[in-house]
N, C-alpha and C. Protein backbone atom coordinates (compact mmCIF):
# COMPACT_ATOMS: atom_id res chain seq x y z
N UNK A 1 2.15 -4.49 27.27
CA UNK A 1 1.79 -5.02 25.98
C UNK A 1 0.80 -4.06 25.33
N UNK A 2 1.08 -3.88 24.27
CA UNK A 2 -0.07 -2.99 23.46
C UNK A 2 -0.97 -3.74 22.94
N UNK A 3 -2.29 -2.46 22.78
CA UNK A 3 -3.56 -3.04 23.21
C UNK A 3 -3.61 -3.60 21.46
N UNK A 4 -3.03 -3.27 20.28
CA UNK A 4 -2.61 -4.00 18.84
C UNK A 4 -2.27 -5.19 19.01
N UNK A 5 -1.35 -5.49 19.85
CA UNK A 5 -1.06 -6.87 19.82
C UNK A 5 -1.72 -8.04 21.00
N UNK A 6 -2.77 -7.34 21.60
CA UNK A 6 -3.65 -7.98 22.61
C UNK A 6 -4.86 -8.59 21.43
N UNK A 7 -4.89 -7.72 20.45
CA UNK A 7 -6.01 -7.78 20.12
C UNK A 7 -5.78 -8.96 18.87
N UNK A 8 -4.26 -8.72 18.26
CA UNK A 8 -3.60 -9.40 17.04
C UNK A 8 -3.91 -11.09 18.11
N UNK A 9 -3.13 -11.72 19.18
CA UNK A 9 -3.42 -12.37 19.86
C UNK A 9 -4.88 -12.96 20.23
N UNK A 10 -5.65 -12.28 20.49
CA UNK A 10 -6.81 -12.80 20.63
C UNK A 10 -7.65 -12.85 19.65
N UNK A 11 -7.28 -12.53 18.41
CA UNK A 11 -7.55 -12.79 16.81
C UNK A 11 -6.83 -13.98 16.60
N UNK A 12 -6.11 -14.59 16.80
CA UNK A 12 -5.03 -15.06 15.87
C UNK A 12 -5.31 -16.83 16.93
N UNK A 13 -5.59 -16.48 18.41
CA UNK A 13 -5.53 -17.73 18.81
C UNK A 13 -7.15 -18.89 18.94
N UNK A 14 -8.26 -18.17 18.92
CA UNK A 14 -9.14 -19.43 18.06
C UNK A 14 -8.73 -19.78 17.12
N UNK A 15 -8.55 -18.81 16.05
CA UNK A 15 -8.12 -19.56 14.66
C UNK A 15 -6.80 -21.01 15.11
N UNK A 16 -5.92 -20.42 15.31
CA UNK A 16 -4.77 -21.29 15.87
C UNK A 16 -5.23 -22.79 16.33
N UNK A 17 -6.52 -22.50 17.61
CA UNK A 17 -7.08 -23.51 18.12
C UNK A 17 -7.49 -24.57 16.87
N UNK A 18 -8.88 -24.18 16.09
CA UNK A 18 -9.56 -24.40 15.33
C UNK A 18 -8.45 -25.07 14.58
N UNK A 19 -7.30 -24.85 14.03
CA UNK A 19 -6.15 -25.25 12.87
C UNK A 19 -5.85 -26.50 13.30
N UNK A 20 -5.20 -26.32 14.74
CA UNK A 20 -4.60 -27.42 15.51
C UNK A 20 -5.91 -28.82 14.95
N UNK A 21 -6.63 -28.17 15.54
CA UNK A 21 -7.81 -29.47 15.55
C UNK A 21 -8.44 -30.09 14.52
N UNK A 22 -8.43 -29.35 13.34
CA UNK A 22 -8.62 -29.74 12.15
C UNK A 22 -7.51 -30.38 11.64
N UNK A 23 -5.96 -30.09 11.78
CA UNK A 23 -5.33 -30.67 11.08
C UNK A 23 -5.02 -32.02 11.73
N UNK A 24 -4.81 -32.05 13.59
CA UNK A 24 -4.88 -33.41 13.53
C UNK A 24 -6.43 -34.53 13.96
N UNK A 25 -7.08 -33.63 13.27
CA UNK A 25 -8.75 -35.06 13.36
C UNK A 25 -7.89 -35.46 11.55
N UNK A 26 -7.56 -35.47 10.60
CA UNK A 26 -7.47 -35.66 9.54
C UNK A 26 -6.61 -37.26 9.26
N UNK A 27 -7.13 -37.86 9.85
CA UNK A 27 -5.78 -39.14 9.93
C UNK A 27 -5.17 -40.19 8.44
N UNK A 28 -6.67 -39.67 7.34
CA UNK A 28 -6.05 -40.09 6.27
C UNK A 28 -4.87 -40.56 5.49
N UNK A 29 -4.39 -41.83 5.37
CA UNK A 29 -3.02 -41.94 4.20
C UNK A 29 -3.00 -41.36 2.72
N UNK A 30 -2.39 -40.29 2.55
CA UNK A 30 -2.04 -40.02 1.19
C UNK A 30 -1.08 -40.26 0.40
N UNK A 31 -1.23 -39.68 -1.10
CA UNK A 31 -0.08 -39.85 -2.00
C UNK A 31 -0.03 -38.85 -2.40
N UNK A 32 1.57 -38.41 -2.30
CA UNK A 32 1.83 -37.01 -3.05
C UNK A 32 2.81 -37.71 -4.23
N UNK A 33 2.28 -37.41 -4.77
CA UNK A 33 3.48 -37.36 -6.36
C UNK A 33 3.99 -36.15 -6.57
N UNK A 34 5.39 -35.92 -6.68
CA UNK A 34 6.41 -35.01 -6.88
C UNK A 34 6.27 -34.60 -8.38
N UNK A 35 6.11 -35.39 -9.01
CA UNK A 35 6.17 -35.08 -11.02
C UNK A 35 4.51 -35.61 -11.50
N UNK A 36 3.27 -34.96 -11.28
CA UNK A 36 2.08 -34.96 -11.72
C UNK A 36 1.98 -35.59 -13.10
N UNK A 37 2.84 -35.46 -13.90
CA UNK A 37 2.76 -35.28 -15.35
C UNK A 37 2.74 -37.06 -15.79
N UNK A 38 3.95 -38.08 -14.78
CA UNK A 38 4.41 -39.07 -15.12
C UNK A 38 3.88 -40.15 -14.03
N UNK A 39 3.28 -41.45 -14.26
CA UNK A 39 2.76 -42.22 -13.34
C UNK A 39 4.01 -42.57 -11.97
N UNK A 40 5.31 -42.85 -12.59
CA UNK A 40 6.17 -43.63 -12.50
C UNK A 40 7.08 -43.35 -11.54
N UNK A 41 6.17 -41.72 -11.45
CA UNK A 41 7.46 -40.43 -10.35
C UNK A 41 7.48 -41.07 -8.61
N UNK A 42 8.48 -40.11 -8.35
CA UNK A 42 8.89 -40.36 -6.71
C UNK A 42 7.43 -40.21 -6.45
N UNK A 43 6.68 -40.89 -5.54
CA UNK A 43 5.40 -40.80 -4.61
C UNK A 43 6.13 -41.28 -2.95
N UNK A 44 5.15 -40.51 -2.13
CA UNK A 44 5.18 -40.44 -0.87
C UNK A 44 3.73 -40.88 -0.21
N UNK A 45 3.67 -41.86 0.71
CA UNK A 45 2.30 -41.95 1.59
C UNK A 45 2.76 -41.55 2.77
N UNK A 46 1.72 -40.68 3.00
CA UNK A 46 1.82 -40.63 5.00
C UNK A 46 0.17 -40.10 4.99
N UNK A 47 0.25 -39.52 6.38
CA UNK A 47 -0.82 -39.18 6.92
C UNK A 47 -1.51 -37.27 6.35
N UNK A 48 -2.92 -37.72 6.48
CA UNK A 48 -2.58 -36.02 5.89
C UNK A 48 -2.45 -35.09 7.29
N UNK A 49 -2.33 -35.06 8.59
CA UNK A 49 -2.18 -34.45 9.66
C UNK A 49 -0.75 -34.45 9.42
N UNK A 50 0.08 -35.58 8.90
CA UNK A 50 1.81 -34.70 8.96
C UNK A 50 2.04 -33.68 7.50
N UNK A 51 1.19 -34.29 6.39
CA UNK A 51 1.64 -33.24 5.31
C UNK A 51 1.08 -31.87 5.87
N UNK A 52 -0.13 -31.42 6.30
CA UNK A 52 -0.30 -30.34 6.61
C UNK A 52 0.23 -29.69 7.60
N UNK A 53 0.75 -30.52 8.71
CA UNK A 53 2.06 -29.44 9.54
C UNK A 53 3.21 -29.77 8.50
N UNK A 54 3.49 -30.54 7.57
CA UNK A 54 5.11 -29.88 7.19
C UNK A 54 4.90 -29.19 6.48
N UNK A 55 3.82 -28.56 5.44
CA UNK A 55 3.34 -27.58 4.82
C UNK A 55 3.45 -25.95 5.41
N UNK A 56 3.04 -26.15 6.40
CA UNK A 56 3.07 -24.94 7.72
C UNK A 56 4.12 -24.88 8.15
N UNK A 57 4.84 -25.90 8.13
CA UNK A 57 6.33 -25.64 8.79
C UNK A 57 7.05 -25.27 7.48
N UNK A 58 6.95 -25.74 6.48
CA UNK A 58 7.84 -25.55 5.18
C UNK A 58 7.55 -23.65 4.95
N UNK A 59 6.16 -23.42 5.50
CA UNK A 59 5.94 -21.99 4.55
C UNK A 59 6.39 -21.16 5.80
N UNK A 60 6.21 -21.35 7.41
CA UNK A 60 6.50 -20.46 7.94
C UNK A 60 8.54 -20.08 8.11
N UNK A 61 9.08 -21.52 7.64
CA UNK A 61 10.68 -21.47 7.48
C UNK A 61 10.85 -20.63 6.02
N UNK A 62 10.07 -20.43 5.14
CA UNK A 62 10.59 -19.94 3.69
C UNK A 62 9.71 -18.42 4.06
N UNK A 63 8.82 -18.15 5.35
CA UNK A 63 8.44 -16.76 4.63
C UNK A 63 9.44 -16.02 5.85
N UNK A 64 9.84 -16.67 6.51
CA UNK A 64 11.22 -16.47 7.33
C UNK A 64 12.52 -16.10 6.66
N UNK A 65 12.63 -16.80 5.87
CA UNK A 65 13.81 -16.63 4.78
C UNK A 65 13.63 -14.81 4.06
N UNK A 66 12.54 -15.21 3.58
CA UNK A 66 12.17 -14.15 2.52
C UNK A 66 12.43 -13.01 3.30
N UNK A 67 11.74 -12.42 4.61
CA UNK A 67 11.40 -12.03 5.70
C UNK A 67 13.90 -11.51 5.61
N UNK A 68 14.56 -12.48 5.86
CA UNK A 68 15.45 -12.51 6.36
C UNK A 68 16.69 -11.54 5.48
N UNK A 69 16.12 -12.37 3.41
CA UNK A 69 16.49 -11.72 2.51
C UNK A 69 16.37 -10.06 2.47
N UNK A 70 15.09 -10.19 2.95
CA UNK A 70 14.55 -8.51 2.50
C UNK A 70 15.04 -7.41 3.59
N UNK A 71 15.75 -8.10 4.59
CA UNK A 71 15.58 -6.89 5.91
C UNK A 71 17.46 -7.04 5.51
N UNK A 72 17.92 -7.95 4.55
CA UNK A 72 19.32 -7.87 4.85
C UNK A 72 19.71 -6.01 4.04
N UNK A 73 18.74 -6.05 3.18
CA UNK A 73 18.97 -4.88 2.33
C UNK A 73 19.13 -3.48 3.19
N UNK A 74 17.91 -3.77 3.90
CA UNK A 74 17.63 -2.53 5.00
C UNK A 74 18.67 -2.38 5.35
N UNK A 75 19.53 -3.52 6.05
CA UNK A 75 20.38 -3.74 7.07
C UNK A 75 21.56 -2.86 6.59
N UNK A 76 21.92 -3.69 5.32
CA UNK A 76 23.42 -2.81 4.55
C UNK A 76 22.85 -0.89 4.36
N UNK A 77 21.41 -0.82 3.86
CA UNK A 77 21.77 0.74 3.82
C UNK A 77 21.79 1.52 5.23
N UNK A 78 21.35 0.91 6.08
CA UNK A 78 21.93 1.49 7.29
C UNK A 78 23.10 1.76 7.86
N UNK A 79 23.83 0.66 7.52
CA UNK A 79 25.15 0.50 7.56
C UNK A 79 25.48 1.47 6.78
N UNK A 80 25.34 1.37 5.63
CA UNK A 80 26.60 2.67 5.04
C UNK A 80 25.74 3.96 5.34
N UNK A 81 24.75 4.01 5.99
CA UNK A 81 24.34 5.42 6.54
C UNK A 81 24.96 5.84 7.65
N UNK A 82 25.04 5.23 8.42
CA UNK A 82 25.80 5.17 9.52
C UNK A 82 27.48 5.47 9.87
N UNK A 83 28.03 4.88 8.56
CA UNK A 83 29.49 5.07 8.33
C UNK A 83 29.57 6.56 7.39
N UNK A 84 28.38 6.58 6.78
CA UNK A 84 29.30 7.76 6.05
C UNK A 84 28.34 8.96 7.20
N UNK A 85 27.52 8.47 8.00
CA UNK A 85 26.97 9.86 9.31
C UNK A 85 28.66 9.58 9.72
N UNK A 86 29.69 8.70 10.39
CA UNK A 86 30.54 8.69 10.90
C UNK A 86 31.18 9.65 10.89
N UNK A 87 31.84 9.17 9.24
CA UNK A 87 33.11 10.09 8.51
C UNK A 87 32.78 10.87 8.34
N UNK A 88 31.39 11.90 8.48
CA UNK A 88 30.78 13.06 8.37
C UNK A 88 31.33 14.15 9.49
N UNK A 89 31.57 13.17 10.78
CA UNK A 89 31.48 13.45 12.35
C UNK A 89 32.83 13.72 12.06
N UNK A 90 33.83 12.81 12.12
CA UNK A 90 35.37 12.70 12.05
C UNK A 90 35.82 14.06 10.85
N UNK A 91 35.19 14.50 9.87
CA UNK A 91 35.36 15.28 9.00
C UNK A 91 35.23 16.90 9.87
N UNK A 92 34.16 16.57 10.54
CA UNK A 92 34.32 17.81 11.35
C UNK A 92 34.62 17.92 12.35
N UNK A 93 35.41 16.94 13.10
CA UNK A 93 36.20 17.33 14.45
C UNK A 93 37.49 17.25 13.65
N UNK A 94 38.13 17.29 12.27
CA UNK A 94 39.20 17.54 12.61
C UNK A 94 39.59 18.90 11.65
N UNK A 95 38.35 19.57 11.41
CA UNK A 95 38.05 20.75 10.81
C UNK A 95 38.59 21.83 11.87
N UNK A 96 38.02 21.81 13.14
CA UNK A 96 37.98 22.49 14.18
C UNK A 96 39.86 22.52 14.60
């Protein structure tokens, strides 16, 4: 293991600790209203220890996504780097 990610790790897991424990001491019932603007909108009660893990779960699944979008790009120009290194190869073995 590199000593970057020993160190990313032992950065990353008080905080982690500290999160855990703050989010569930929080046992509060809330209300989220979906449409701020209108009394009348969809509202939700729960606890605030589950809105703040589905918050964390909602952002670490969407920066996953994003994360997934952006590497697809990489992905395709490799691909056609790769195919036209190919037909580059095939171009010159049948030169010979």
């Amino acid at each position: 293991m590199k000593l970057k990610n020993i160190i990313y790790t032992l950065f990353l897991l008080p905080i982690s600790i500290f999160l855990i424990g703050f989010i569930s001491s929080n046992n509060q019932i809330i209300t989220i209203h979906f449409n701020p603007f209108v009394q009348t909108s969809a509202t939700l009660s729960l606890p605030l220890c589950l809105a703040l893990i589905g918050s964390l779960a909602l952002g670490f699944v969407l920066s996953g996504l994003i994360w997934w979008i952006k590497l697809y790009g990489y992905k395709r120009e490799f691909r056609k780097l790769h195919n036209s290194r190919k037909n580059l190869q095939l171009l010159d073995v049948t030169k010979d």
